[in-house]
PDB file of N, CA and C in Angstrom:
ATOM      1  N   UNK A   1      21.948   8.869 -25.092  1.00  0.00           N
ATOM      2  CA  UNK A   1      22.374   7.583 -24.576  1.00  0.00           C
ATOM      3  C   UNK A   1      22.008   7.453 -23.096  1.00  0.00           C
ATOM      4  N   UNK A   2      22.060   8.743 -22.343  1.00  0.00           N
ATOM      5  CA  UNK A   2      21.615   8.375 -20.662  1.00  0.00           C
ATOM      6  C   UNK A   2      20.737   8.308 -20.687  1.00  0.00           C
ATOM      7  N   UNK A   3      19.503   9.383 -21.855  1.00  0.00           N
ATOM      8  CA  UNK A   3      18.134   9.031 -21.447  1.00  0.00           C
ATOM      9  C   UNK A   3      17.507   7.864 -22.040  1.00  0.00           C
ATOM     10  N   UNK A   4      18.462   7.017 -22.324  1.00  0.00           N
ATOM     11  CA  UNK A   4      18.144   5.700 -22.763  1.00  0.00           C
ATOM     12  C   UNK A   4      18.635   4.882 -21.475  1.00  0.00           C
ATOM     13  N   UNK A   5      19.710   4.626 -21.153  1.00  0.00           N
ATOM     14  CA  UNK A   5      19.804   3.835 -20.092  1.00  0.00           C
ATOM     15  C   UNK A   5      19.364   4.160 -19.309  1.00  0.00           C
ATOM     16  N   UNK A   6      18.496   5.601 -18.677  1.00  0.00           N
ATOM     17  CA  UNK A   6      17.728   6.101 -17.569  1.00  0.00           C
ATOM     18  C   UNK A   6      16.088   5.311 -18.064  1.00  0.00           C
ATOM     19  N   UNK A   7      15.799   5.537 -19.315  1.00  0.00           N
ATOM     20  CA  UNK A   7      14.506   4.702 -19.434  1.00  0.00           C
ATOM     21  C   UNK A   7      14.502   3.117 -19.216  1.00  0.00           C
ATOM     22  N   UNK A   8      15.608   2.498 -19.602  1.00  0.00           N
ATOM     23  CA  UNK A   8      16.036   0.973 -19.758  1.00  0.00           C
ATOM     24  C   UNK A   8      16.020   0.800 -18.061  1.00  0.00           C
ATOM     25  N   UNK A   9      16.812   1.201 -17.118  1.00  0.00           N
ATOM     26  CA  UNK A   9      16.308   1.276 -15.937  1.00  0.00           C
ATOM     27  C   UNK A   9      15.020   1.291 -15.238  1.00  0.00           C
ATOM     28  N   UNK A  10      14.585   2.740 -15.290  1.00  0.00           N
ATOM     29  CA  UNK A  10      13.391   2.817 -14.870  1.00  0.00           C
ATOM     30  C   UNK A  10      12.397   1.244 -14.997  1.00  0.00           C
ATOM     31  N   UNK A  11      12.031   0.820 -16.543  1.00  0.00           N
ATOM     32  CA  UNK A  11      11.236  -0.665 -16.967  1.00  0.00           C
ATOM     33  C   UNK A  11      11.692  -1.352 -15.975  1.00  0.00           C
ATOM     34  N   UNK A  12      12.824  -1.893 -15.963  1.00  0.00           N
ATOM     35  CA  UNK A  12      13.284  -2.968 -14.956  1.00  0.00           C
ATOM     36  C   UNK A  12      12.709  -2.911 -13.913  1.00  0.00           C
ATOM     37  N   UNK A  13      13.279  -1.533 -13.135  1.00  0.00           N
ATOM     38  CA  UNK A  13      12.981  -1.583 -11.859  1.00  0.00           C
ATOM     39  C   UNK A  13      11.193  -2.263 -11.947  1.00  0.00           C
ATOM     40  N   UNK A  14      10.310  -1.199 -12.458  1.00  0.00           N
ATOM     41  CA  UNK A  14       8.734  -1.231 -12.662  1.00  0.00           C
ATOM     42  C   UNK A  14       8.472  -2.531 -13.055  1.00  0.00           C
ATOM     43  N   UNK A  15       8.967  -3.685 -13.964  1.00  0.00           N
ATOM     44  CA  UNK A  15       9.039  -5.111 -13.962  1.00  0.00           C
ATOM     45  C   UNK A  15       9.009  -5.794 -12.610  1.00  0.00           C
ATOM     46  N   UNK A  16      10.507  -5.165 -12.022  1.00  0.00           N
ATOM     47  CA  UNK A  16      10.653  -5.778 -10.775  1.00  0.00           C
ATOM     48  C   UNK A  16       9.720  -5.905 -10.097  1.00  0.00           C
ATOM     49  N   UNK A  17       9.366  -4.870  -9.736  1.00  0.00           N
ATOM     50  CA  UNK A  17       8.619  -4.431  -8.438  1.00  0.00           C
ATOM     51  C   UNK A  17       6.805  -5.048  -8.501  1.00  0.00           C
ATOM     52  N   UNK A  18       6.192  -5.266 -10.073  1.00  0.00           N
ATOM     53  CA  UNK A  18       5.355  -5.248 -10.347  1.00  0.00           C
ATOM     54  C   UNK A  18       4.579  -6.938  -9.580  1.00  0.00           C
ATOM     55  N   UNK A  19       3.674  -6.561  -8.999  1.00  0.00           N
ATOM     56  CA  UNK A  19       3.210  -7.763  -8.471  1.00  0.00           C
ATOM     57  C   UNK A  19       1.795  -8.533  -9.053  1.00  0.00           C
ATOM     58  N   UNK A  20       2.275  -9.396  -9.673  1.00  0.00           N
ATOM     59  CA  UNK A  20       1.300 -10.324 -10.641  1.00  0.00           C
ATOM     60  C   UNK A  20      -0.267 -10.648  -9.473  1.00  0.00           C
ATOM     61  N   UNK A  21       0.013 -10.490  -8.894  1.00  0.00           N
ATOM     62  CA  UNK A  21      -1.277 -11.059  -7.663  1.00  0.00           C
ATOM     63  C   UNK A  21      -2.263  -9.860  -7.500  1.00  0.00           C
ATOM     64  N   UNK A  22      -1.397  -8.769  -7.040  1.00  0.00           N
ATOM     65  CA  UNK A  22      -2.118  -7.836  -7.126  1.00  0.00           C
ATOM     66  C   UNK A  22      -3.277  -7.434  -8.613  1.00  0.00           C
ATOM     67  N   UNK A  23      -2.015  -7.255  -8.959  1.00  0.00           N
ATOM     68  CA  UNK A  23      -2.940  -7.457 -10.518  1.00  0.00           C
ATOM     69  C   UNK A  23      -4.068  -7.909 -11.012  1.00  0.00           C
ATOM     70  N   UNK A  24      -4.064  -9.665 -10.871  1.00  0.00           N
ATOM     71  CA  UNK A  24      -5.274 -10.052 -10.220  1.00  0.00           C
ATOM     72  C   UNK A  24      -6.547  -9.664 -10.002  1.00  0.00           C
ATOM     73  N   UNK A  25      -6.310  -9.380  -8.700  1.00  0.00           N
ATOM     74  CA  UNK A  25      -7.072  -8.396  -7.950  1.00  0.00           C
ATOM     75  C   UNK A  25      -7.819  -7.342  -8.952  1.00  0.00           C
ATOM     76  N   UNK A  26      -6.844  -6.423  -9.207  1.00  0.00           N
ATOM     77  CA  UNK A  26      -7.538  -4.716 -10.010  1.00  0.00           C
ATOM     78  C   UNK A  26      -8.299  -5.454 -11.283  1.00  0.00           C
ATOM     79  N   UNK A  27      -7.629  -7.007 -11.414  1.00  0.00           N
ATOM     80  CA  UNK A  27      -8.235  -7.671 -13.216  1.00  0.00           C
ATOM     81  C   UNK A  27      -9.297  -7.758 -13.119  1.00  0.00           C
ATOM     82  N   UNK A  28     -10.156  -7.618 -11.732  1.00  0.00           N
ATOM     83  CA  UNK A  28     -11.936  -7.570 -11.896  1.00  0.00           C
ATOM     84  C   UNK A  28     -12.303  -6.832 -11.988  1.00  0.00           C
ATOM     85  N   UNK A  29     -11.543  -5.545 -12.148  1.00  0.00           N
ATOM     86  CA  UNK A  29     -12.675  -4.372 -13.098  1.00  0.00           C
ATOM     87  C   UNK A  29     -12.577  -4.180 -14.506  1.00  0.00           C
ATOM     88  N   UNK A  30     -11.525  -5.165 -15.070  1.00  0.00           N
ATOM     89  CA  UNK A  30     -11.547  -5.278 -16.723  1.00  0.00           C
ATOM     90  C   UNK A  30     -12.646  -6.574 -17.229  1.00  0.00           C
ATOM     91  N   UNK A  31     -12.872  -7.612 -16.142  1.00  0.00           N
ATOM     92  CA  UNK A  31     -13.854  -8.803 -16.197  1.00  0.00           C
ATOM     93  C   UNK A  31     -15.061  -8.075 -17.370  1.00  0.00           C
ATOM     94  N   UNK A  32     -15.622  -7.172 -16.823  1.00  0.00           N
ATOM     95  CA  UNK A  32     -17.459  -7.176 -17.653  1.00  0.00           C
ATOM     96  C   UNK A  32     -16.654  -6.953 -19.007  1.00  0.00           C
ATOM     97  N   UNK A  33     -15.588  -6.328 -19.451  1.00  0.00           N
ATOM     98  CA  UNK A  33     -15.359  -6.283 -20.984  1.00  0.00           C
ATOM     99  C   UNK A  33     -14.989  -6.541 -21.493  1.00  0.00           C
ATOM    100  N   UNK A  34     -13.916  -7.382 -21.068  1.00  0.00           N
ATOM    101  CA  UNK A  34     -12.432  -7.911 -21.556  1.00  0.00           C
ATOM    102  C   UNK A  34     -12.222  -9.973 -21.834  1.00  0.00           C
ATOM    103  N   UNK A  35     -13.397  -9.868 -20.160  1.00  0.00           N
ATOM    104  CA  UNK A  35     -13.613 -11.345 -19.999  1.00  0.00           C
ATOM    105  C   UNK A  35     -12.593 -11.741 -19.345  1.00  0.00           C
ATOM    106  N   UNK A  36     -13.442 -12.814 -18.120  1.00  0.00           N
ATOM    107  CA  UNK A  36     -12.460 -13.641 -17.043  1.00  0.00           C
ATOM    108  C   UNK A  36     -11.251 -13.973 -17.726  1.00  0.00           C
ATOM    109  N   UNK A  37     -10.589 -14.577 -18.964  1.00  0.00           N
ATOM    110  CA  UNK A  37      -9.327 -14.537 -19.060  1.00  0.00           C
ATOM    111  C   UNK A  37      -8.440 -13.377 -20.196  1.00  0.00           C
ATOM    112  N   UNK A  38      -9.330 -12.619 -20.133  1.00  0.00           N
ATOM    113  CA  UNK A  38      -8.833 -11.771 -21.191  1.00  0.00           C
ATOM    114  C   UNK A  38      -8.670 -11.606 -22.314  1.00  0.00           C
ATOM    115  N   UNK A  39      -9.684 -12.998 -23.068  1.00  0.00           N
ATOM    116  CA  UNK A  39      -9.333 -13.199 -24.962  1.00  0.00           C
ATOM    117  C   UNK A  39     -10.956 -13.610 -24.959  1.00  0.00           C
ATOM    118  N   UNK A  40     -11.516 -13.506 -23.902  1.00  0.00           N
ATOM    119  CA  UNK A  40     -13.323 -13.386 -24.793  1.00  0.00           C
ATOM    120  C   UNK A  40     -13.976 -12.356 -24.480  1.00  0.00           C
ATOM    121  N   UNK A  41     -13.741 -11.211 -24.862  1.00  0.00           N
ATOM    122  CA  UNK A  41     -14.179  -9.904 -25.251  1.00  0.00           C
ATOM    123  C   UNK A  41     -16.110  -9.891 -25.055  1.00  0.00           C
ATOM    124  N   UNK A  42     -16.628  -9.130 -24.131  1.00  0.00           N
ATOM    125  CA  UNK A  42     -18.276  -9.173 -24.080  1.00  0.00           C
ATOM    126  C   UNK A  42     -18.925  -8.694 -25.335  1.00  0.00           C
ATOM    127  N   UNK A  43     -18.170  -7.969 -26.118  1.00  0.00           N
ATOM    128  CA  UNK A  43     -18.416  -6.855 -27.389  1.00  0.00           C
ATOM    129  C   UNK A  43     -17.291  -6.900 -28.395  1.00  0.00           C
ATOM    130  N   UNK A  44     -17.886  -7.195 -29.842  1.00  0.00           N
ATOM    131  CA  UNK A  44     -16.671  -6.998 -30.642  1.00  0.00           C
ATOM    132  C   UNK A  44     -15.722  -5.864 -30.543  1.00  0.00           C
ATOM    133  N   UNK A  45     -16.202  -4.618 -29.581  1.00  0.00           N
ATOM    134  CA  UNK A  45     -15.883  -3.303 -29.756  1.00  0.00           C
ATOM    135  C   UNK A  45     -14.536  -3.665 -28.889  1.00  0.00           C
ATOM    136  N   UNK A  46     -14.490  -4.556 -28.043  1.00  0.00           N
ATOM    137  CA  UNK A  46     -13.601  -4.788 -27.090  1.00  0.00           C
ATOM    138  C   UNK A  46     -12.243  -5.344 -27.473  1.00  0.00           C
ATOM    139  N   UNK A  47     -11.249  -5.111 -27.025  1.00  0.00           N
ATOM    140  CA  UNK A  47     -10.265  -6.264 -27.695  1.00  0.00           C
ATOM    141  C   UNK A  47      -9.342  -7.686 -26.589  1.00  0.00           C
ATOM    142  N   UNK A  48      -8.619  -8.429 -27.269  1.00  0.00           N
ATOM    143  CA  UNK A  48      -8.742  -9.334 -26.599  1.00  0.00           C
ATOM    144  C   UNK A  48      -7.185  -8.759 -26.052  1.00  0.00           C
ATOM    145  N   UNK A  49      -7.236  -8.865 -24.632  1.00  0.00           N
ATOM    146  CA  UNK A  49      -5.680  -8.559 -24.069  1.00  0.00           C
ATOM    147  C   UNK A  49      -4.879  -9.232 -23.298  1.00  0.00           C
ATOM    148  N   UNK A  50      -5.696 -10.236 -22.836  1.00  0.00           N
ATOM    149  CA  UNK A  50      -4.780 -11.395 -22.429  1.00  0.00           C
ATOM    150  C   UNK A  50      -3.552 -11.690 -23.152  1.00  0.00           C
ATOM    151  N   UNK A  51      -2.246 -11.973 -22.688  1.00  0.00           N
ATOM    152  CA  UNK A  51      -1.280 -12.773 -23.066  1.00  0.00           C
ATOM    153  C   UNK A  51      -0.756 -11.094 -23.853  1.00  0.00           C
ATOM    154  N   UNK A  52      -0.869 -10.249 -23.420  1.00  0.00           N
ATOM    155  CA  UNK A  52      -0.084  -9.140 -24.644  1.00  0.00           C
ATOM    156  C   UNK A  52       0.976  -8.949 -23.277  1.00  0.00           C
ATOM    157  N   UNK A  53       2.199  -7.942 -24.526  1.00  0.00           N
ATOM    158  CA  UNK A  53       3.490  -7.907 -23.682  1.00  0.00           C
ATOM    159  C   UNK A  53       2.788  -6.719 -22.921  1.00  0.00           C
ATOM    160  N   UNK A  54       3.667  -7.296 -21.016  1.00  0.00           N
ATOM    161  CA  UNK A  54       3.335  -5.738 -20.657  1.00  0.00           C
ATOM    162  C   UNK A  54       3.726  -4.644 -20.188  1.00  0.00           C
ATOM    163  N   UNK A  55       4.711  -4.140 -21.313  1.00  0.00           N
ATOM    164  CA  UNK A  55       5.159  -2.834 -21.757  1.00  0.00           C
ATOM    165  C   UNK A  55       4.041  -2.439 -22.652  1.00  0.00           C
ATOM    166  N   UNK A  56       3.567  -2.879 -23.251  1.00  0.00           N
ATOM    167  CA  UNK A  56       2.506  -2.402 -23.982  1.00  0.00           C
ATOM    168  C   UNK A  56       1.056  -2.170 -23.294  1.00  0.00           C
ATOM    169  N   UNK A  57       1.128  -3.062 -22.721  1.00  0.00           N
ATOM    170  CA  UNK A  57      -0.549  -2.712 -21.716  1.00  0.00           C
ATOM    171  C   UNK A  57      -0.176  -1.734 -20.814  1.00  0.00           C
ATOM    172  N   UNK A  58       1.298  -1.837 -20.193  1.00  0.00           N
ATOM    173  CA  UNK A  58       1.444  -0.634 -19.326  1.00  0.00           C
ATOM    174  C   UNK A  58       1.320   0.927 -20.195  1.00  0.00           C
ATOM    175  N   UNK A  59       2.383   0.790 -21.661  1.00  0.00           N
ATOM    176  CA  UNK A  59       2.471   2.089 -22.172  1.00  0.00           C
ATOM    177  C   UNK A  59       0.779   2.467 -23.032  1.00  0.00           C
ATOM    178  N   UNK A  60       0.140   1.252 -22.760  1.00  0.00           N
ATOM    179  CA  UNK A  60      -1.498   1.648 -23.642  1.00  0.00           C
ATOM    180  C   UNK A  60      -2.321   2.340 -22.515  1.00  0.00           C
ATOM    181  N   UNK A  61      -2.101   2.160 -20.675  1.00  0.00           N
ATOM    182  CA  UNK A  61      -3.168   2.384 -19.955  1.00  0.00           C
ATOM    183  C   UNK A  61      -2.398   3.631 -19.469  1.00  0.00           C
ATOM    184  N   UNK A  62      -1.334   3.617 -19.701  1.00  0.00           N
ATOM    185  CA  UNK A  62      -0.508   5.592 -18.994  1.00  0.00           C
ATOM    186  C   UNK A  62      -1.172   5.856 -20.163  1.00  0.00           C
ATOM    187  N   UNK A  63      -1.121   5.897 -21.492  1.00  0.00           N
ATOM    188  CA  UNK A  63      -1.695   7.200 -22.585  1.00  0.00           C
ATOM    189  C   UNK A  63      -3.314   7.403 -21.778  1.00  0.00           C
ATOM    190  N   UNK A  64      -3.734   5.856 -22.011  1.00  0.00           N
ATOM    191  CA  UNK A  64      -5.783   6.476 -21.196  1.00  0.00           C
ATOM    192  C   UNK A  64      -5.624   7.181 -20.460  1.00  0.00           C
ATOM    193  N   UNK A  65      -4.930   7.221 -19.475  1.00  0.00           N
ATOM    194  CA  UNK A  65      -4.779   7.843 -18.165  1.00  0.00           C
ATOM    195  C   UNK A  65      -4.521   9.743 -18.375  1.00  0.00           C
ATOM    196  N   UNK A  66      -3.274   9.536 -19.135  1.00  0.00           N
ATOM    197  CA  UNK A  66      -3.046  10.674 -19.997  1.00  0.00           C
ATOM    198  C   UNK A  66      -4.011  11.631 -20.214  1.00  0.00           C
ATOM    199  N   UNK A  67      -5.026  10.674 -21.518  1.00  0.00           N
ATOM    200  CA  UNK A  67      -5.858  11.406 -22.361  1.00  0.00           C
ATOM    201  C   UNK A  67      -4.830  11.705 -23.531  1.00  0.00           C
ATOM    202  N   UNK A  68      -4.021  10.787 -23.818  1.00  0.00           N
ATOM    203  CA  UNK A  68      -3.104  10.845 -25.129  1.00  0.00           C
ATOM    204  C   UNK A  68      -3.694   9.586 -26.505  1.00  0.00           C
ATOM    205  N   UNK A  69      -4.567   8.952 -25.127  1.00  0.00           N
ATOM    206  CA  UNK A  69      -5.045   7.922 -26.483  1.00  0.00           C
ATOM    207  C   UNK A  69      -6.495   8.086 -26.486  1.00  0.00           C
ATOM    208  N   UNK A  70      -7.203   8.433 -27.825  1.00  0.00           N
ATOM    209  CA  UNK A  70      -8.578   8.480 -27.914  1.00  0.00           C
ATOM    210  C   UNK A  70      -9.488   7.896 -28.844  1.00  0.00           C
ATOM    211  N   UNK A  71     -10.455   8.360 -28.795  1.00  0.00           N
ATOM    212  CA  UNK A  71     -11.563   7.800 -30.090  1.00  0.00           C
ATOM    213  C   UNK A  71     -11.719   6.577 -29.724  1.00  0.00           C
ATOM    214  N   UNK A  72     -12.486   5.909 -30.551  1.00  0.00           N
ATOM    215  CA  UNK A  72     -13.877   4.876 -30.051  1.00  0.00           C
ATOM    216  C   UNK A  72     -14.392   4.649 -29.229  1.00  0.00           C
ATOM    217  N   UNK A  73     -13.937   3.883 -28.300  1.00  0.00           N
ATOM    218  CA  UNK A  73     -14.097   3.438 -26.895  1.00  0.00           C
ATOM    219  C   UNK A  73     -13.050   3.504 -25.874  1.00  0.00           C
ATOM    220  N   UNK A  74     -12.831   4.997 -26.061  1.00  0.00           N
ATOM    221  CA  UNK A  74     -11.437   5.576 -25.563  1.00  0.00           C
ATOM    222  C   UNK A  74     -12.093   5.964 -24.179  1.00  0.00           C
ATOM    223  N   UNK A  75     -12.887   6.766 -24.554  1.00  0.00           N
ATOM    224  CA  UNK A  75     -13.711   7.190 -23.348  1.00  0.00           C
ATOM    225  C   UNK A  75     -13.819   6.018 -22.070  1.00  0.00           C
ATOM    226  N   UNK A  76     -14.071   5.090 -22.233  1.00  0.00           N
ATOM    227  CA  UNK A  76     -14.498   3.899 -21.192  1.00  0.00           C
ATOM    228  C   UNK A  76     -13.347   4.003 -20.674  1.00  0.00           C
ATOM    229  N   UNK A  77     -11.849   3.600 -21.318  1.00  0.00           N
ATOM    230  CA  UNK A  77     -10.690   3.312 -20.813  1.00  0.00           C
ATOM    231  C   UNK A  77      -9.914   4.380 -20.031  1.00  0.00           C
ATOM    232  N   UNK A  78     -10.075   5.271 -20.597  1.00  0.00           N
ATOM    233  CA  UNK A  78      -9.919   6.648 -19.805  1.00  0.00           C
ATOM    234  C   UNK A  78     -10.403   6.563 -18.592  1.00  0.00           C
ATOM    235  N   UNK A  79     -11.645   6.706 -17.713  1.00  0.00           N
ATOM    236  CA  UNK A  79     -12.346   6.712 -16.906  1.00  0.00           C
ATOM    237  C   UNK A  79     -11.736   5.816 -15.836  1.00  0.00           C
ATOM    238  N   UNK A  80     -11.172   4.672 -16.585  1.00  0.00           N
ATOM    239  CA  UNK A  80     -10.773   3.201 -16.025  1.00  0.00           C
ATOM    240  C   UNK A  80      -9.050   3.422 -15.512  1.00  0.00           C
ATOM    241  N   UNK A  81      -8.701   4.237 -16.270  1.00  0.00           N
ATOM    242  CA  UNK A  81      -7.481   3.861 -16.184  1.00  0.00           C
ATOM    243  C   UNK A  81      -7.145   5.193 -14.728  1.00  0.00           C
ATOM    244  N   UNK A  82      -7.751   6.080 -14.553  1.00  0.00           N
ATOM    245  CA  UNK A  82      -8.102   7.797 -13.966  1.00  0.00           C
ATOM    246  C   UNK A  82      -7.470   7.044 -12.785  1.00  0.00           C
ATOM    247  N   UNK A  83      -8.579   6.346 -12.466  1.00  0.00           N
ATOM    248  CA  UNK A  83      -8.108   5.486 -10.469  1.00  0.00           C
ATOM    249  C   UNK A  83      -7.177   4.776 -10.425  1.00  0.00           C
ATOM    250  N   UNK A  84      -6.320   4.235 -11.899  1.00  0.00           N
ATOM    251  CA  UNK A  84      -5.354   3.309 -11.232  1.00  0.00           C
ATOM    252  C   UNK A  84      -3.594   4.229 -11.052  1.00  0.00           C
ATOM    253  N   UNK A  85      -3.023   3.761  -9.945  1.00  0.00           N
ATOM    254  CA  UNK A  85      -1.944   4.388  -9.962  1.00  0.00           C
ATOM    255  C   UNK A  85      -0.575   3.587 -10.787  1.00  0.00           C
ATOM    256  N   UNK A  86       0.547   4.635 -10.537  1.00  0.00           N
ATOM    257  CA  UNK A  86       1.607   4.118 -11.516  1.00  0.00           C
ATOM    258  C   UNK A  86       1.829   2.080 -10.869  1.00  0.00           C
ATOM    259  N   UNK A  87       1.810   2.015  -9.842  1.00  0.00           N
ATOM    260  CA  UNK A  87       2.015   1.050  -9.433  1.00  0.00           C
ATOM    261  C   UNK A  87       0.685   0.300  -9.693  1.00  0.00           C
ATOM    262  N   UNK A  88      -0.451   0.368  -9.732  1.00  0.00           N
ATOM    263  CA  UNK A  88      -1.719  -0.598 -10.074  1.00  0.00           C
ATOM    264  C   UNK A  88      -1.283  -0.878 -11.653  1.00  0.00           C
ATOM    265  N   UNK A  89      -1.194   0.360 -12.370  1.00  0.00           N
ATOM    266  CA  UNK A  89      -0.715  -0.170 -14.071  1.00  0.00           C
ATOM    267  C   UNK A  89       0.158  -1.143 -14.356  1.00  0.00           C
ATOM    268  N   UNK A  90       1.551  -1.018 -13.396  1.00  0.00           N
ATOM    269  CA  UNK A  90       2.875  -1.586 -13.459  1.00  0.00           C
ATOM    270  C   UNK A  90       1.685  -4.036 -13.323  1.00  0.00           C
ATOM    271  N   UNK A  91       1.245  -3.951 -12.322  1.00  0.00           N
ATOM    272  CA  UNK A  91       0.925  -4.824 -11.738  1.00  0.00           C
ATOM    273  C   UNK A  91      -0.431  -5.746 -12.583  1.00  0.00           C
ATOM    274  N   UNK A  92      -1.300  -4.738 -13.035  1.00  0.00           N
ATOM    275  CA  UNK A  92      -2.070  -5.431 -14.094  1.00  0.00           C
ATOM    276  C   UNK A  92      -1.316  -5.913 -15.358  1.00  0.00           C
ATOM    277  N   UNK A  93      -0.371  -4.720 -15.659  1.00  0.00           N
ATOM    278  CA  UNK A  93      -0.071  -5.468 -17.227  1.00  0.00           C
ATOM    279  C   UNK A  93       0.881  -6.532 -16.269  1.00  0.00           C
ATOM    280  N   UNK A  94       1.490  -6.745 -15.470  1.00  0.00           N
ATOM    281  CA  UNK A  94       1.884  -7.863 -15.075  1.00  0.00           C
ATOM    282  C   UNK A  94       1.604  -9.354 -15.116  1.00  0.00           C
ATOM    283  N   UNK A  95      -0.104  -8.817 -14.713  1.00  0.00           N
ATOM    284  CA  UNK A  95      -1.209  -9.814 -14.670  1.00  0.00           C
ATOM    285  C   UNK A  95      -1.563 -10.734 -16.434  1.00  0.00           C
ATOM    286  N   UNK A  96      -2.188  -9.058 -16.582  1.00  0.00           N
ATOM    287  CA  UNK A  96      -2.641  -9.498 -18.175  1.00  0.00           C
ATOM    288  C   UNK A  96      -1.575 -10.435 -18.822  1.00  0.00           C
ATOM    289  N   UNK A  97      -0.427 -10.185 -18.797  1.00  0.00           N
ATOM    290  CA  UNK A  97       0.907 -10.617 -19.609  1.00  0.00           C
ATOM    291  C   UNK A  97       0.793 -12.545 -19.372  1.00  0.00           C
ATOM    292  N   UNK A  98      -0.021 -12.519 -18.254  1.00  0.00           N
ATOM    293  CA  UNK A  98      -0.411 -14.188 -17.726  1.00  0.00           C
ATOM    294  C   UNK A  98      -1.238 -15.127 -18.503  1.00  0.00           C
ATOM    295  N   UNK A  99      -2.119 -13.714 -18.918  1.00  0.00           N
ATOM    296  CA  UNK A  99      -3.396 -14.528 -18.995  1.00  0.00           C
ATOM    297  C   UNK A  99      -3.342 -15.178 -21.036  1.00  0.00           C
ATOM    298  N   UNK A 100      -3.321 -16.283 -20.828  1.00  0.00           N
ATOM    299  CA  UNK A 100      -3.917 -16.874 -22.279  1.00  0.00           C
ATOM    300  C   UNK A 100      -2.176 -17.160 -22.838  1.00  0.00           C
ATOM    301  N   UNK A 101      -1.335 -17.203 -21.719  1.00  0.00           N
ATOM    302  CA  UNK A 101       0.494 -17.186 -22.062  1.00  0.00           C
ATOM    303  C   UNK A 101       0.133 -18.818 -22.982  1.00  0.00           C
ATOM    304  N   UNK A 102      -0.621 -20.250 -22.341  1.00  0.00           N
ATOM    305  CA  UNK A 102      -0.518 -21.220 -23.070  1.00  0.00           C
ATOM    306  C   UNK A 102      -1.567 -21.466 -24.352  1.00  0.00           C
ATOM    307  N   UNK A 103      -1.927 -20.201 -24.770  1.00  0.00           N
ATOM    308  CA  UNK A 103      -3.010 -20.409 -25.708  1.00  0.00           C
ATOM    309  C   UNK A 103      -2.504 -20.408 -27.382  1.00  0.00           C
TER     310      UNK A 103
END
């Protein structure tokens, strides 16, 4: 039960703190694959991530980072995810969570 309300915490705070602008910003190194708003993919191989929740883009780019998530085009994301810190992750899926919200 604490290490539940210690995790239920932690999110918040990382919600809180997470700055959509910044985000932004780091979202031009997902541009060549992902696409300026995040749902037109350059490659079918790609997927579309705009508008996803982001607890999920955050808990999908800590595994790359990891090396807990692999295979296909794991490799690319890995590489990608290496330079960003806990706070750049917190702030993109912030971002992403924006993009394609009225679609």
């Amino acid at each position: 039960m604490i290490g539940s309300c210690l995790l239920t915490t932690k999110h918040v705070d990382a919600a809180e703190t997470a700055d959509s602008a910044a985000g932004q910003a780091k979202f031009a190194l997902c541009i060549a694959c992902h696409g300026a708003d995040g749902r037109t993919p350059t490659s079918p191989g790609f997927p579309k991530i705009g508008g996803q929740n982001p607890s999920y883009v955050a808990a999908a780019l800590h595994a790359y980072k990891s090396g807990q998530r692999n295979g296909g085009l794991a490799h690319i994301m890995q590489s990608m995810a290496e330079a960003l810190s806990d706070q750049d992750i917190d702030n993109l899926a912030s971002y992403i969570a924006t993009l394609g919200a009225d679609k």
